[in-house]
C-alpha atoms as a PDB file:
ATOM      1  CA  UNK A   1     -18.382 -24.716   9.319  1.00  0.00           C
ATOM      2  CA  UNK A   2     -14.700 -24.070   9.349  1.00  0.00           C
ATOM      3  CA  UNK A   3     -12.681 -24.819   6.212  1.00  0.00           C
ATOM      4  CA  UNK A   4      -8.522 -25.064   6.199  1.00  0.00           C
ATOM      5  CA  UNK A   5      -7.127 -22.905   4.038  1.00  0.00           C
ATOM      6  CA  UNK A   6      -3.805 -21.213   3.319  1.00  0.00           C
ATOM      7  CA  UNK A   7      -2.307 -17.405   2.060  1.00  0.00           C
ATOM      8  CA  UNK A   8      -0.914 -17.625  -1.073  1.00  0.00           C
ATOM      9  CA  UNK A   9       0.635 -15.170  -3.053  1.00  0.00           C
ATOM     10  CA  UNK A  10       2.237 -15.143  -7.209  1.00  0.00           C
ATOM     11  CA  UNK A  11       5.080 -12.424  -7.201  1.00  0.00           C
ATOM     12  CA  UNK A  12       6.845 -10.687  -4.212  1.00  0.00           C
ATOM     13  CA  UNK A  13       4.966  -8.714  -2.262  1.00  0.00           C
ATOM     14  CA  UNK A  14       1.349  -9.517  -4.069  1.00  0.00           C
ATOM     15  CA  UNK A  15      -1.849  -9.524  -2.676  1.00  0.00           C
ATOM     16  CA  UNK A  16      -2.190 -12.605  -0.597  1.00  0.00           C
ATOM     17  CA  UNK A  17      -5.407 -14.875  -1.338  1.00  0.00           C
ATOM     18  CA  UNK A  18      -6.674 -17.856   0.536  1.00  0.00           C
ATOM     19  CA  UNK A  19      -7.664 -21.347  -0.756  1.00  0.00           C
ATOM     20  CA  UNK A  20      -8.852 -24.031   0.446  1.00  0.00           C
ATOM     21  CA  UNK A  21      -5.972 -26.920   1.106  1.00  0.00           C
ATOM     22  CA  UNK A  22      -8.380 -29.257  -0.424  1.00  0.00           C
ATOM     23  CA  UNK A  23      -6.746 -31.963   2.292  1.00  0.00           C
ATOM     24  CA  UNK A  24      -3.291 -31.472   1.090  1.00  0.00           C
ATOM     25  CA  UNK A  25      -0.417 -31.274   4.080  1.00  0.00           C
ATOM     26  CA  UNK A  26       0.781 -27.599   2.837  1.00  0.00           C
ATOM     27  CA  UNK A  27       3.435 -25.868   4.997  1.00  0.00           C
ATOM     28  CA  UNK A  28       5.190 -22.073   4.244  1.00  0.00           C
ATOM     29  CA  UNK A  29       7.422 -21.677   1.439  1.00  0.00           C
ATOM     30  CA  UNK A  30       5.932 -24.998  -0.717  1.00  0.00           C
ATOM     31  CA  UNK A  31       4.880 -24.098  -4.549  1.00  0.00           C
ATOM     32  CA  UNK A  32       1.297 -24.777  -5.431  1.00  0.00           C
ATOM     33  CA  UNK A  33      -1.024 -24.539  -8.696  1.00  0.00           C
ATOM     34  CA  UNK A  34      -4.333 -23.666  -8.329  1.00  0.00           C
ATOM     35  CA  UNK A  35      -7.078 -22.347 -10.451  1.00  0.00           C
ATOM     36  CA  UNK A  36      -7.732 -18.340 -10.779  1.00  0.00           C
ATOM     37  CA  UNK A  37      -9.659 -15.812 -12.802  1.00  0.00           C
ATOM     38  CA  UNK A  38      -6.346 -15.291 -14.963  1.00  0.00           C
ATOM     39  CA  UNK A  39      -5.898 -19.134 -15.501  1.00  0.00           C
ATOM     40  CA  UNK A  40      -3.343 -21.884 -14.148  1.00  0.00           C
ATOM     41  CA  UNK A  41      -0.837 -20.419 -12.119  1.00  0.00           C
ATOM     42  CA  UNK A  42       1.780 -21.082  -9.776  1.00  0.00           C
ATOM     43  CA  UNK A  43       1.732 -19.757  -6.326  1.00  0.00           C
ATOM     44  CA  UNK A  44       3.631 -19.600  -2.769  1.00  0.00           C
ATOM     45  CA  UNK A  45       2.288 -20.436   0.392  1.00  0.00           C
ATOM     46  CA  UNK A  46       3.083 -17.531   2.547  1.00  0.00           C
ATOM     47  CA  UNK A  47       1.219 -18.840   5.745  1.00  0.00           C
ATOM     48  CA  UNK A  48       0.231 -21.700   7.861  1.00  0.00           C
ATOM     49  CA  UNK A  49      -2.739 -23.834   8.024  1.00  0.00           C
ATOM     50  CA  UNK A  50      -5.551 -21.944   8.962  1.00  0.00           C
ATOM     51  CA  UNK A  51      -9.437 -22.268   9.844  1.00  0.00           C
ATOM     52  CA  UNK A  52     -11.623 -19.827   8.062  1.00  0.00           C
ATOM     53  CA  UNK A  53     -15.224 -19.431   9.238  1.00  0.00           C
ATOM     54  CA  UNK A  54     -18.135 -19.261   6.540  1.00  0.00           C
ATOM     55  CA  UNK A  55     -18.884 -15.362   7.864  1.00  0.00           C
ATOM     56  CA  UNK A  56     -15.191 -14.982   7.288  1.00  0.00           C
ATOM     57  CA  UNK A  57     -15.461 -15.634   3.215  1.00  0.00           C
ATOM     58  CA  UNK A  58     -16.216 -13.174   0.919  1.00  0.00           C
ATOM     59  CA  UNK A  59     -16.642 -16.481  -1.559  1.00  0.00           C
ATOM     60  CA  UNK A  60     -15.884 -19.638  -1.803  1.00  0.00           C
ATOM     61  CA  UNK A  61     -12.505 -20.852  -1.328  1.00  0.00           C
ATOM     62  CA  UNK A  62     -11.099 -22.445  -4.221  1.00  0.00           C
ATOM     63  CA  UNK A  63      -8.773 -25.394  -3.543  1.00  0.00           C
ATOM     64  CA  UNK A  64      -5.200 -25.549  -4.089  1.00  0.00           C
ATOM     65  CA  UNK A  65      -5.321 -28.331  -6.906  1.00  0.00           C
ATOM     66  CA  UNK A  66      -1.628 -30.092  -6.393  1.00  0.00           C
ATOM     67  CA  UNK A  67       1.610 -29.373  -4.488  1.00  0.00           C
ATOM     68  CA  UNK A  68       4.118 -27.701  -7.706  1.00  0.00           C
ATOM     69  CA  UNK A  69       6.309 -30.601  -9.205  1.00  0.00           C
ATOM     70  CA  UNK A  70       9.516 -29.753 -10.911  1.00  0.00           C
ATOM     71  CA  UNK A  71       7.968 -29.763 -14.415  1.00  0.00           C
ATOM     72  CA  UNK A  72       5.658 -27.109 -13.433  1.00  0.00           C
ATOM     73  CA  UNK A  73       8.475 -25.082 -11.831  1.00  0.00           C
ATOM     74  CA  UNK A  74      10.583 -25.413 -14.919  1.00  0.00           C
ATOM     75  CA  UNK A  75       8.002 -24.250 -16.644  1.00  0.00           C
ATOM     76  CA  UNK A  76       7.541 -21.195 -14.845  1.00  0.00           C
ATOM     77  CA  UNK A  77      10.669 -20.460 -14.948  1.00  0.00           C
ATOM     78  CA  UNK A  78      10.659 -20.580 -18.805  1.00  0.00           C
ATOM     79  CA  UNK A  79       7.946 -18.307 -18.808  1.00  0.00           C
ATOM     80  CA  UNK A  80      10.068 -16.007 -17.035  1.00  0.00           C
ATOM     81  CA  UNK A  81      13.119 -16.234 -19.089  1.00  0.00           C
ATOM     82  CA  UNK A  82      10.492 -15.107 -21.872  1.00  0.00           C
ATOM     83  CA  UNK A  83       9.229 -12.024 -20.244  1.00  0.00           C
ATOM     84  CA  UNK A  84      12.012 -10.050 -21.886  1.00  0.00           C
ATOM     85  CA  UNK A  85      11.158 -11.022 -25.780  1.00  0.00           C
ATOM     86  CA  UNK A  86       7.880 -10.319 -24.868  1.00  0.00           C
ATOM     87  CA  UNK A  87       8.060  -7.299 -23.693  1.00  0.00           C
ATOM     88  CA  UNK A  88      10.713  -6.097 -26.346  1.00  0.00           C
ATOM     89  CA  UNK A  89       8.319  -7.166 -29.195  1.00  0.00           C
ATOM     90  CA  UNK A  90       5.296  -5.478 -27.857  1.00  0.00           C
ATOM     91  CA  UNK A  91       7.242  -2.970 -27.099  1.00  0.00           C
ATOM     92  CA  UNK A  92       8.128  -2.565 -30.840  1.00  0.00           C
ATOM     93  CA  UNK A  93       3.905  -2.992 -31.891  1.00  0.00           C
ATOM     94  CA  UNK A  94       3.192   0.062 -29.659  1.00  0.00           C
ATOM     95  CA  UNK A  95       5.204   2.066 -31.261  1.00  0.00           C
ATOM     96  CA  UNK A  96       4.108   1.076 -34.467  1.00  0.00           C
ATOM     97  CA  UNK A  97       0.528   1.718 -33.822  1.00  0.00           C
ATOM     98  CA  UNK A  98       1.473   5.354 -31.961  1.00  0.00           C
ATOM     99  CA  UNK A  99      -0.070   4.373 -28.463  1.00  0.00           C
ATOM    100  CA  UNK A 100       0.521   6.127 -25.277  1.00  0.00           C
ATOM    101  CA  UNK A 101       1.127   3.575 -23.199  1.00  0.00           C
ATOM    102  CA  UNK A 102       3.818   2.769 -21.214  1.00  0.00           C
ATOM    103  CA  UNK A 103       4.249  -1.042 -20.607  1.00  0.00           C
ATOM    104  CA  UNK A 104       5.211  -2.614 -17.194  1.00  0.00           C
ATOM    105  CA  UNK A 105       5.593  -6.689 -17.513  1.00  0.00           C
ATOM    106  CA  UNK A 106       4.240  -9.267 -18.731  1.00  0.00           C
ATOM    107  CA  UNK A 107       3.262 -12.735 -17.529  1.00  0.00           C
ATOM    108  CA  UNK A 108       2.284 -16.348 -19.089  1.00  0.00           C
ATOM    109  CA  UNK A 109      -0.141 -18.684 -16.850  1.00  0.00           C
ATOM    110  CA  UNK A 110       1.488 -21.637 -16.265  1.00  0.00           C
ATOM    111  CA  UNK A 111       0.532 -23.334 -18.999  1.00  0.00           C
ATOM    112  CA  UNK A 112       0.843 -20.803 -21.375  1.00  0.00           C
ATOM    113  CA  UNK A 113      -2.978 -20.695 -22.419  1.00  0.00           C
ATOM    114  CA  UNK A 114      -2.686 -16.865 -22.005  1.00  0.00           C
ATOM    115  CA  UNK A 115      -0.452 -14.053 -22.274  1.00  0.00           C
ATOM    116  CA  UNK A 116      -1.369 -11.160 -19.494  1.00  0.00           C
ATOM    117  CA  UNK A 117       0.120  -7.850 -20.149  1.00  0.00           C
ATOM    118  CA  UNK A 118       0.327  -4.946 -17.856  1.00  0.00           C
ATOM    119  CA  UNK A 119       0.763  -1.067 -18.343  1.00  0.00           C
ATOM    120  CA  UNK A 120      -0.513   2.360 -17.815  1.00  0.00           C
ATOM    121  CA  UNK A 121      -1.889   5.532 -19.505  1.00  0.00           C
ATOM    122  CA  UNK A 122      -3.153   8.584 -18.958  1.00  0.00           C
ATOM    123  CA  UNK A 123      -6.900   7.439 -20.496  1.00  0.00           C
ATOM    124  CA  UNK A 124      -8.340   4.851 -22.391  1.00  0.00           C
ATOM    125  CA  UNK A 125      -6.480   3.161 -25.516  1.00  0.00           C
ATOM    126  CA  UNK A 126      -7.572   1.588 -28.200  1.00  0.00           C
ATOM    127  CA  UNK A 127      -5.498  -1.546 -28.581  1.00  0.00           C
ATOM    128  CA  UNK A 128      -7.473  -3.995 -30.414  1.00  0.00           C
ATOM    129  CA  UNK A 129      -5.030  -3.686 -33.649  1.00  0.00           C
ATOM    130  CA  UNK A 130      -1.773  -4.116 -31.108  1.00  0.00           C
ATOM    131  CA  UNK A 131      -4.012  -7.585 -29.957  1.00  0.00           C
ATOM    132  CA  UNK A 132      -4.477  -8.833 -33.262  1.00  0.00           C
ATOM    133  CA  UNK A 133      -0.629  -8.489 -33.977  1.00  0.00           C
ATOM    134  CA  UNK A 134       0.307 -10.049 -30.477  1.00  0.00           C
ATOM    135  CA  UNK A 135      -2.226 -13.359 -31.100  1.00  0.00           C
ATOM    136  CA  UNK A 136      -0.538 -13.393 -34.452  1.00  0.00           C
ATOM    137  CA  UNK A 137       3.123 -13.526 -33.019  1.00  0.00           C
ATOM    138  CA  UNK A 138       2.560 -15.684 -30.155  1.00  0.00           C
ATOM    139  CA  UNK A 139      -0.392 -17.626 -31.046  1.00  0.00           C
ATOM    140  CA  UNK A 140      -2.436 -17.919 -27.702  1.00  0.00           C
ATOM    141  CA  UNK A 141      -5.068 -15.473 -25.840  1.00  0.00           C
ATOM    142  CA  UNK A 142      -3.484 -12.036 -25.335  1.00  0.00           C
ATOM    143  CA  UNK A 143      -4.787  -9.868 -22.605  1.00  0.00           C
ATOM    144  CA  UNK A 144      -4.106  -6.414 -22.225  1.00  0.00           C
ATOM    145  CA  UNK A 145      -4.684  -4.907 -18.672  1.00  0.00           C
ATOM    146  CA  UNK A 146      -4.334  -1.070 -17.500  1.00  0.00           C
ATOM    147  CA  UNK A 147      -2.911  -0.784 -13.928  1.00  0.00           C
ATOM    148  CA  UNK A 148      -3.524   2.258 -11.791  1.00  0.00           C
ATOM    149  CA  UNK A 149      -0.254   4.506 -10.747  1.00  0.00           C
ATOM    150  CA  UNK A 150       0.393   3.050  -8.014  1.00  0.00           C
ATOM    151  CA  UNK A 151       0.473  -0.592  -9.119  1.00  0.00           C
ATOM    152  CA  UNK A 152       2.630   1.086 -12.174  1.00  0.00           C
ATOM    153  CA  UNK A 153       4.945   2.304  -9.710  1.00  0.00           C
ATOM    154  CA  UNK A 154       5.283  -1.153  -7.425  1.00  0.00           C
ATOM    155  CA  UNK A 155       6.037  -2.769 -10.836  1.00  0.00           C
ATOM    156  CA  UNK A 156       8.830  -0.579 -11.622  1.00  0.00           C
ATOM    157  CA  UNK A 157      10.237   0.682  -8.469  1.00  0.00           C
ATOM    158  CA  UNK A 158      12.585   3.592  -7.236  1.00  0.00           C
ATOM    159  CA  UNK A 159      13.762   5.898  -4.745  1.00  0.00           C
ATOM    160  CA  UNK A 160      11.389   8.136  -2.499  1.00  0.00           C
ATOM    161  CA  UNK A 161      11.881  11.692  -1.243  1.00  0.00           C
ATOM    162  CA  UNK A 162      13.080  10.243   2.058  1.00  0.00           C
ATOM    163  CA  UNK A 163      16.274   8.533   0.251  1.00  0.00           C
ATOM    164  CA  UNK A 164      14.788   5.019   0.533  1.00  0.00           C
ATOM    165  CA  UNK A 165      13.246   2.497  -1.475  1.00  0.00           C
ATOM    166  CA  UNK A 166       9.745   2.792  -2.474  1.00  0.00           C
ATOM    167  CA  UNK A 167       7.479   1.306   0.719  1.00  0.00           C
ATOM    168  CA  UNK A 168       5.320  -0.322  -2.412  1.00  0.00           C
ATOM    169  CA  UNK A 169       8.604  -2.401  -3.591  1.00  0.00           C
ATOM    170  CA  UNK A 170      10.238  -3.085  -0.073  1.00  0.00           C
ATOM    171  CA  UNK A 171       7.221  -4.726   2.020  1.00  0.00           C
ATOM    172  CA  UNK A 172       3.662  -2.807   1.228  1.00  0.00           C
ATOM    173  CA  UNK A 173       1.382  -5.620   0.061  1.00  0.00           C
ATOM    174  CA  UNK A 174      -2.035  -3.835  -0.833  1.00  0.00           C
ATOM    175  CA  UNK A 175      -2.677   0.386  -1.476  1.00  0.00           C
ATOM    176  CA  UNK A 176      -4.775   1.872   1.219  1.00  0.00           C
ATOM    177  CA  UNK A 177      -6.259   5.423   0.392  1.00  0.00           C
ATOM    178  CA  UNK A 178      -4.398   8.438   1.738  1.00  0.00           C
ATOM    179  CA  UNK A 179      -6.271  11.484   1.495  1.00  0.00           C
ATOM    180  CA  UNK A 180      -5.304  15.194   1.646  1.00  0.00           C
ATOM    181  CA  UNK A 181      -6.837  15.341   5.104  1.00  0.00           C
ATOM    182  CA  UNK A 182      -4.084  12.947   6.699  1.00  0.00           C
ATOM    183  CA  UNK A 183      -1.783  15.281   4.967  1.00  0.00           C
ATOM    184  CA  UNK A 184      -3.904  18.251   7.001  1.00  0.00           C
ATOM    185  CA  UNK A 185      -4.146  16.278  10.284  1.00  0.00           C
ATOM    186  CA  UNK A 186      -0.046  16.208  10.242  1.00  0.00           C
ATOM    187  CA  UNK A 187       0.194  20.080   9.182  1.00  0.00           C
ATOM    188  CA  UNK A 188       1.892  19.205   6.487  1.00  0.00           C
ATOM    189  CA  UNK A 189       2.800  21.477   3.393  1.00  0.00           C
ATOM    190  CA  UNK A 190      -0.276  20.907   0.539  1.00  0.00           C
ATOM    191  CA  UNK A 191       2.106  21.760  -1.914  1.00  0.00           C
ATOM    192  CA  UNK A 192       1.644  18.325  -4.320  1.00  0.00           C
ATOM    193  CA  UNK A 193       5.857  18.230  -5.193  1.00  0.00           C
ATOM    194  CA  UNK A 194       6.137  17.814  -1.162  1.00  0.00           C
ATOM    195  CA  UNK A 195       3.439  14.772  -0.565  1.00  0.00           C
ATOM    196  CA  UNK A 196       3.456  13.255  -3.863  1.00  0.00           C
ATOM    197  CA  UNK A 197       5.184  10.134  -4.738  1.00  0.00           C
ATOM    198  CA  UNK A 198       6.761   8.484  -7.495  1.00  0.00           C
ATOM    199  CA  UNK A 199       3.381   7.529  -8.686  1.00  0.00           C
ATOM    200  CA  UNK A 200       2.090  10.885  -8.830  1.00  0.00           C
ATOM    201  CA  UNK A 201      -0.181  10.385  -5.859  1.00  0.00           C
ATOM    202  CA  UNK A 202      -0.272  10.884  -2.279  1.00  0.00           C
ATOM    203  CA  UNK A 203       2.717   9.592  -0.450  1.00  0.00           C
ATOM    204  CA  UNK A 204       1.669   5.986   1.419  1.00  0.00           C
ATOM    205  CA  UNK A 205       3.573   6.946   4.467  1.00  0.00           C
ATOM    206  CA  UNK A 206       1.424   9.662   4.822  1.00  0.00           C
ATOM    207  CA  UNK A 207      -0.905   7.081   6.632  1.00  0.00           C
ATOM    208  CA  UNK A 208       1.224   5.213   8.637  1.00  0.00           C
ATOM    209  CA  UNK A 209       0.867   7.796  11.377  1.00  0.00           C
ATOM    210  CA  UNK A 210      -2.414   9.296  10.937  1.00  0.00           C
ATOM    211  CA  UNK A 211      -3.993   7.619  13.894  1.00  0.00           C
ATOM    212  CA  UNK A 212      -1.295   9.006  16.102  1.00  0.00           C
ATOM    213  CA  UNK A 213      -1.650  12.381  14.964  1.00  0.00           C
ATOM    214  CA  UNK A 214      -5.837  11.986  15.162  1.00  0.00           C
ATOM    215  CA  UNK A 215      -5.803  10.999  18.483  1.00  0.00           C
ATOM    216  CA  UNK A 216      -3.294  13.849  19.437  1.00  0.00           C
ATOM    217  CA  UNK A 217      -4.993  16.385  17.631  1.00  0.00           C
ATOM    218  CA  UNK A 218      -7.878  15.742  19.465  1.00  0.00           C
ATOM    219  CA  UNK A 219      -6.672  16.415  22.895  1.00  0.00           C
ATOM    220  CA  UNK A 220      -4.815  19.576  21.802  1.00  0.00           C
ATOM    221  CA  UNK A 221      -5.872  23.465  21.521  1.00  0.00           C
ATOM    222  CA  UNK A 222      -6.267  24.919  18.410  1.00  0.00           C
ATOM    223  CA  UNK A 223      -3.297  27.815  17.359  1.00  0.00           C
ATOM    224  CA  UNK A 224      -4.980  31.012  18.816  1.00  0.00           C
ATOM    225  CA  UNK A 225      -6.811  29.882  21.307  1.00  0.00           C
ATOM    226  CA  UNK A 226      -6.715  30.577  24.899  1.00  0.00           C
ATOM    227  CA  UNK A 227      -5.421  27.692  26.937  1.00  0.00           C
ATOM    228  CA  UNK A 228      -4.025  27.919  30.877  1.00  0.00           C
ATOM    229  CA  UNK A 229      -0.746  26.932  32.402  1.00  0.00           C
ATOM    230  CA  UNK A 230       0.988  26.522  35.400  1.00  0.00           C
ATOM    231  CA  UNK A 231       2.563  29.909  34.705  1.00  0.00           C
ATOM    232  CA  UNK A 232      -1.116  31.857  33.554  1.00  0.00           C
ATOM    233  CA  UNK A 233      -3.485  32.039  30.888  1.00  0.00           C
ATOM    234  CA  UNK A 234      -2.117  32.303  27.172  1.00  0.00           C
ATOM    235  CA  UNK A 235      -2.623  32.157  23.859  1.00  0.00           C
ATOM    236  CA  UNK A 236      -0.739  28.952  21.590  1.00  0.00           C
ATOM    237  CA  UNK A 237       1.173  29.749  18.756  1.00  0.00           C
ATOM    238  CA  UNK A 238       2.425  26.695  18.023  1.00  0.00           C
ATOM    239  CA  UNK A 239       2.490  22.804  18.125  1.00  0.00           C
ATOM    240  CA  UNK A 240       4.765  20.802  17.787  1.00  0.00           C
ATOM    241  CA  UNK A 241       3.025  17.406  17.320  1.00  0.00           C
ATOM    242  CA  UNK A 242       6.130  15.050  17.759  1.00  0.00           C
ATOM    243  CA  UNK A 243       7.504  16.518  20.747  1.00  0.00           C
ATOM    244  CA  UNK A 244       3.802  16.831  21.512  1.00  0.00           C
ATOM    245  CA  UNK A 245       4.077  20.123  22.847  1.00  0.00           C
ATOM    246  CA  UNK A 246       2.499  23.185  22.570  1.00  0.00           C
ATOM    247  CA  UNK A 247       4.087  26.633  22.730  1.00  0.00           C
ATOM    248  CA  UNK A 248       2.174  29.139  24.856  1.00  0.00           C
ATOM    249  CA  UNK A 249       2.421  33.298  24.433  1.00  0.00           C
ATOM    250  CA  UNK A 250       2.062  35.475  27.527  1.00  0.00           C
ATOM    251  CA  UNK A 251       3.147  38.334  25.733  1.00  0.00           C
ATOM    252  CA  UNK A 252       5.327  39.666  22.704  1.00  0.00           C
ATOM    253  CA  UNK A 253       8.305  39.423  24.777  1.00  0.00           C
ATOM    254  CA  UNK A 254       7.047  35.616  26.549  1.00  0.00           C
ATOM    255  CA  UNK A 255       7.018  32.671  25.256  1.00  0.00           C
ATOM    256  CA  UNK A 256       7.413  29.146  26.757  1.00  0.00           C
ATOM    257  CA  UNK A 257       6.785  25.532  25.476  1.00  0.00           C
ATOM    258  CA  UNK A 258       4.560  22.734  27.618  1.00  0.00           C
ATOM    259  CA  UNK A 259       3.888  19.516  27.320  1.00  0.00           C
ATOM    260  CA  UNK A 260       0.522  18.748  26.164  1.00  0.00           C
ATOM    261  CA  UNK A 261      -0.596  17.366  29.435  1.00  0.00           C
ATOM    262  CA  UNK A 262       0.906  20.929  31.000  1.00  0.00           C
ATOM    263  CA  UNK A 263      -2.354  23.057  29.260  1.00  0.00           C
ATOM    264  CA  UNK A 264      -5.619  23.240  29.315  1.00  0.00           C
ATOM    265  CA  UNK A 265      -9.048  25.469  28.521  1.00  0.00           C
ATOM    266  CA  UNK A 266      -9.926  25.218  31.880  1.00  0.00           C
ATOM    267  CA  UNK A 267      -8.355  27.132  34.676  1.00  0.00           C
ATOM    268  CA  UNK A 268      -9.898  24.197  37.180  1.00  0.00           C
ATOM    269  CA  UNK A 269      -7.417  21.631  35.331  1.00  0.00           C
ATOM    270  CA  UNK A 270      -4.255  23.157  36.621  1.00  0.00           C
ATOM    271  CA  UNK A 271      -5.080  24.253  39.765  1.00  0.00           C
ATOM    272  CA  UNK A 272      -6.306  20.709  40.556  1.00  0.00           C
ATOM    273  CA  UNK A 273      -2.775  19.162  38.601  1.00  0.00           C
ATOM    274  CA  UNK A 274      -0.644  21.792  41.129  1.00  0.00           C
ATOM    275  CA  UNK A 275      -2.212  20.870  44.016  1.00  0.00           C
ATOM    276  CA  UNK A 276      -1.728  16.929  43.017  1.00  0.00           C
ATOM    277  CA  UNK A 277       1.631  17.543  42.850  1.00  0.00           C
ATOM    278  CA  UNK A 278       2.177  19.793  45.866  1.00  0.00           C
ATOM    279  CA  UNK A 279       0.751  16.434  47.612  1.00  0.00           C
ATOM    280  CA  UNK A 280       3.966  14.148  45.996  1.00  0.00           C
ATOM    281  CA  UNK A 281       5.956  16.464  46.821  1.00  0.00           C
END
């Protein structure tokens, strides 16, 4: 049974999560407040109508409970404007109880039943004493939640090794893993200062053309092996896997670059390719 449901998302460039429209006429860019495991909160629609399929759930939708009115977006906004006392005060309490922590932001749900604030350590702290102080200076339900680096890094933002904003605060929505053997597949240097980011962890962009260099990798010779040309059998010494060519040594004195599609391990391949062309020509 299909069920209509939208993409909504609570800060720029969140996750996106889908619930139900619960028979409300919801278009892109209205305000919503719905129900989630951090409380009342107010959220964007970020897509149109859809029609999710029971298989397609990973649980059940919850609805969207009314479109925003401009007492809950006041609101919001006041929770906002508080973000900065907050995080000044707490701020202040860490110090005073020596943690290593190093605190991100901070967030009210809408109505202001609980106070949600984020940072990140090295390992586990002990912050029930910094609680008790923050219930006693606010006087609601203080939570305390430790983000990974990455999600430390989205919060705070910066400049990457290629000059440009950080691809987590300019459009990346969710972390997918990157793993040292994308960094292999792309022969690039393992040195961590040179595929590190910000974060301390493997550069995102290091995925974005992995596939590419899979798919090229597996259609090309290994450096050192024996591969023929138009010109003879010899040996690659190099690849050069944006040009996607390979360079090709007859001897000490001889070397010449192909196109991939140029070599092969198999003399049959290029005599077949010459005579192919011999016939255009």
């Amino acid at each position: 049974m299909p069920h209509s449901a939208v993409a909504i998302q609570f800060k720029y460039l969140g996750k996106k999560y889908y619930f139900s429209t619960n028979q409300l006429d919801l278009k892109r860019k209205d305000y919503v407040v719905v129900e989630t495991i951090r409380g009342l909160e107010l959220g964007e629609v970020i897509s149109d109508i859809i029609q999710l399929e029971d298989d397609e759930l990973v649980s059940p939708l919850k609805p969207v409970l009314r479109l925003a009115t401009t007492e809950d977006i006041e609101q919001f906004k006041k929770n906002m404007t508080d973000q900065d006392h907050i995080m000044d005060l707490t701020q202040s309490l860490v110090q005073k109880h020596h943690l290593d922590m190093k605190l991100l932001y901070s967030e009210y749900t809408l109505d202001r039943s609980k106070l949600i604030i984020y940072f990140t350590a090295d390992g586990r702290v002990d912050f029930r004493e910094l609680v008790k102080d923050l219930a006693n200076e606010f006087h609601v339900r203080i939570e305390l939640r430790q983000v990974g680096a990455r999600d430390g890094a989205k919060a705070i933002g910066g400049i990457g090794p290629c000059g440009l904003q950080t691809c987590c605060t300019t459009f990346l929505r969710e972390f997918e893993p990157v793993s040292i053997k994308m960094a292999k597949n792309q022969s690039l240097s393992l040195n961590p200062a040179n595929i590190s980011g910000l974060c301390g962890k493997l550069l995102c962009c290091i995925r974005y053309e992995n596939e590419n260099y899979k798919d090229f990798k597996a259609e090309t010779p290994n450096v050192n092996s024996l591969v023929w040309t138009k010109d003879g059998q010899g040996k690659v010494t190099k690849i050069n896997y944006s040009e996607q060519s390979v360079t090709v040594m007859f001897n000490a004195d001889d070397q010449r670059t192909y196109h991939i599609d140029e070599v092969s391990k198999n003399k049959e391949d290029i005599d077949i390719e010459q005579e192919l062309s011999a016939l255009e020509d």
